[in-house]
Every structure is written in structure tokens, then in C-alpha cells.
Protein backbone atom coordinates (compact mmCIF):
# COMPACT_ATOMS: atom_id res chain seq x y z
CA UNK A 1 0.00 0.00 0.00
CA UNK A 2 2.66 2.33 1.02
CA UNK A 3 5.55 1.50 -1.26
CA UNK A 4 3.14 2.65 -4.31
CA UNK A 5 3.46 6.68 -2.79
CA UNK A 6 6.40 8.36 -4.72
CA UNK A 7 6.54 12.10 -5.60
CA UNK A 8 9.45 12.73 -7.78
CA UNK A 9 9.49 15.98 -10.13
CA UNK A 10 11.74 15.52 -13.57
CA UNK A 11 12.15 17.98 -16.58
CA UNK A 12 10.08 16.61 -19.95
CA UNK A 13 11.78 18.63 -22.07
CA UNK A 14 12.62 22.52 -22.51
CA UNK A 15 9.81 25.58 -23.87
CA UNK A 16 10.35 27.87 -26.75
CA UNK A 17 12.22 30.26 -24.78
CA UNK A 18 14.54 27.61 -22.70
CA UNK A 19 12.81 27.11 -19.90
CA UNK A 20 12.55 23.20 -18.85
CA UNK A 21 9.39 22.10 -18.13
CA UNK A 22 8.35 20.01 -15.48
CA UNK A 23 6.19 17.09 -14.00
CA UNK A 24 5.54 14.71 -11.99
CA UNK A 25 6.83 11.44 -12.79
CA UNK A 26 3.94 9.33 -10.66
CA UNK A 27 0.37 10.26 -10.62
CA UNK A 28 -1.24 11.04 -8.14
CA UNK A 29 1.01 11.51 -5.20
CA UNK A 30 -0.61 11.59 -2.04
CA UNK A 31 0.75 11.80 1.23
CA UNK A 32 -2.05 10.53 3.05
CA UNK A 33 -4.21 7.05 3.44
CA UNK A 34 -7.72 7.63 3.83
CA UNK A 35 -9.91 7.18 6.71
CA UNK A 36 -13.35 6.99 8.11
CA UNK A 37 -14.93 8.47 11.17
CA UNK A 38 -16.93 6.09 12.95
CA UNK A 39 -17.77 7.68 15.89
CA UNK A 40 -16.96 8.58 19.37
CA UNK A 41 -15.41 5.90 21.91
CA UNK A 42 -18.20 5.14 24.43
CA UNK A 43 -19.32 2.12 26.35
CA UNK A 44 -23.10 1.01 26.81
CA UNK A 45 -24.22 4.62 28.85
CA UNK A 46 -20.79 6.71 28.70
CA UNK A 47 -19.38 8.28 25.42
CA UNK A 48 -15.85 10.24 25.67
CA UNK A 49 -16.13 12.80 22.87
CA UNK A 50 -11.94 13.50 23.43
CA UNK A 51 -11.45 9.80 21.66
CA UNK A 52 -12.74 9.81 18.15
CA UNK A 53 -12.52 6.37 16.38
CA UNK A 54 -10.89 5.71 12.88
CA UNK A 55 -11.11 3.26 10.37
CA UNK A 56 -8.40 3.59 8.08
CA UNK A 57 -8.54 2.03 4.37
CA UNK A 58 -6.51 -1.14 3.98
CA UNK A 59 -5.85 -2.19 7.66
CA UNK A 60 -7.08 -5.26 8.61
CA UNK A 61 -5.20 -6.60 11.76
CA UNK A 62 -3.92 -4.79 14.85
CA UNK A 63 -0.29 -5.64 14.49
CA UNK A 64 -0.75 -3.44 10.84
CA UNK A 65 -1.57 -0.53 13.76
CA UNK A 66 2.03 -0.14 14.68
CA UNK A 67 3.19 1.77 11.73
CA UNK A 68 0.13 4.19 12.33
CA UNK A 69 1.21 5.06 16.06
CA UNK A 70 1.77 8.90 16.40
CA UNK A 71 0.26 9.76 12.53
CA UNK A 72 -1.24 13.25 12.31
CA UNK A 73 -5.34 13.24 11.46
CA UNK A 74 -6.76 15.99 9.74
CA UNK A 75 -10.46 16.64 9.51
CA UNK A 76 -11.19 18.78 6.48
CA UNK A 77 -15.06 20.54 6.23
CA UNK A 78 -16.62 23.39 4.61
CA UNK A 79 -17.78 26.15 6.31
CA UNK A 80 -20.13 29.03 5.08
CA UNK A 81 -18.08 32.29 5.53
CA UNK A 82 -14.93 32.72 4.20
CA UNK A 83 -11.59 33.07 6.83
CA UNK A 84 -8.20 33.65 5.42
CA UNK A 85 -9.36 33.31 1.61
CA UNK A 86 -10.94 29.67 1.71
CA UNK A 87 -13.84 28.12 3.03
CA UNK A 88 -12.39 24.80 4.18
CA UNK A 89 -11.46 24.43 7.83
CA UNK A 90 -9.47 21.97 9.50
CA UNK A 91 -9.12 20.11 12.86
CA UNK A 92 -5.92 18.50 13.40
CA UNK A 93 -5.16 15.14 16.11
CA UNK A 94 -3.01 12.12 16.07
CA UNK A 95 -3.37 8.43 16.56
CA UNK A 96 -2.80 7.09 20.11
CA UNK A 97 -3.59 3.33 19.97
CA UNK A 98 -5.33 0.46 18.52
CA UNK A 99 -9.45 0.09 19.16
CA UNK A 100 -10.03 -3.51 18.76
CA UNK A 101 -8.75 -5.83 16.40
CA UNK A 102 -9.80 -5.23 13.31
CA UNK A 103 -7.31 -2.13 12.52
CA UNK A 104 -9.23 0.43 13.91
CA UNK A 105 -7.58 3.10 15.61
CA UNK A 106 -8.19 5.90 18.59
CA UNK A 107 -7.00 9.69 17.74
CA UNK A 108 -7.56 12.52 19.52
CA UNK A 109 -7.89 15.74 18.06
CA UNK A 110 -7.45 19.36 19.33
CA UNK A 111 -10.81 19.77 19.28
CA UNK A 112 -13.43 17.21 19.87
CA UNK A 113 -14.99 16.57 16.50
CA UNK A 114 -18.27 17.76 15.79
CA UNK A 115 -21.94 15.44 15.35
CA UNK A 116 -21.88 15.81 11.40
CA UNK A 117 -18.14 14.47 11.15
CA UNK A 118 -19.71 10.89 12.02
CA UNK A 119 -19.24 8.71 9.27
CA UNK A 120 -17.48 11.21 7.30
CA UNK A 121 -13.57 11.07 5.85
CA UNK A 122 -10.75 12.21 7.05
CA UNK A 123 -6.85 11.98 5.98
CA UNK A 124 -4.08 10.39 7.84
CA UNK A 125 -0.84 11.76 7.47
CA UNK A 126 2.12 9.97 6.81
CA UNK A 127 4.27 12.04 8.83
CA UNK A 128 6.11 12.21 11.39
CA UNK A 129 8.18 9.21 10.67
CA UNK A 130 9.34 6.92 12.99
CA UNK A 131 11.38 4.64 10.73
């Protein structure tokens, strides 16, 4: 899953005036695996809205969590008024353990996510590395 990720930018050939153009030599290059929000961790009566779990695409077993450990989370939404020139807003957190088995994960965010995030995507970094 990972090894297929490479960014590397190499000159095609040179313009009219002798400028060399460039591209990408892989597309797309992302630098993030996707993820979905499932919901808040809770037990039968309690839910802890600081612990938001993740299901991340293409993990299947817990000991596929390790790599994960420490990842930044980003959850990207639109908002209606414009800050900064753009609409999108973001609420950063990082992975802090496994939830289960399966390869889901706990992050917590600086903010606790919001209601309408449930089910919704989010990105997980690939950075900082700990290899």
C-alpha cells in the first residue's frame, strides 16, 4: 500500500524560450491514506467525545496498527463564511492506539470533532516518521 506513494518531479523537455518544463513522474502523489470516522469511543451509557474512532482504508489486523502510532489526522469541512481566503477548515489530532482488532484506531484531536463528522472522511498523514 505504502511502497506505491512516490513524488518525484523531472524535466520533460525545454519551452520555446529555454525554460525546462516540469512534471511529476507518478500520478497522483498523495501523502495521506484515507480514513473513516466512525464515531466517538463510548461504552453502553458513557461516550468520551476527546477519543474519536478511525477506520483507516486497507488495515485489517492490529499488528498493521504499529506503523500508524503517532500519525497526524486531519479533519477537512466546509464552512459558510470565508476566513483567510478559503472556506475549508481543519481540525488536526493524532493516533494514540489500537481500538479492537480489526485495525481500527483511537486519535484525539485538538478539538473534539463535531456530530456531522460521524461517518465522514478524514486523511491520515504519513508524517512524522518513525522509521
Amino acid at each position: 500500500l505504502l511502497s506505491t506513494i512516490s513524488c518525484k518531479m523531472v524535466v520533460k523537455g525545454k519551452k520555446s524560450d529555454g525554460e525546462p518544463v516540469k512534471a511529476w513522474k507518478s500520478q497522483p502523489c498523495r501523502l495521506y491514506v484515507k480514513g473513516a470516522i466512525m464515531g466517538f469511543k463510548r461504552g453502553l451509557r458513557n461516550q468520551y467525545e476527546k477519543t474519536s474512532l478511525i477506520k483507516i482504508d486497507g488495515l485489517q489486523d492490529k499488528k498493521d496498527v504499529d506503523f500508524y502510532l503517532g500519525k497526524r489526522v486531519v479533519y477537512i469541512y466546509k464552512a459558510v463564511r470565508e476566513v483567510k481566503g478559503t472556506k475549508f477548515r481543519t481540525i488536526w489530532g493524532r493516533v494514540t492506539r489500537a481500538h479492537g482488532s480489526n485495525g481500527t484506531v483511537r486519535a484525539q484531536f485538538a478539538r473534539n470533532l463535531p456530530a456531522k463528522a460521524m461517518g465522514g472522511r478524514c486523511r491520515v498523514m504519513l508524517y512524522p516518521s518513525r522509521v
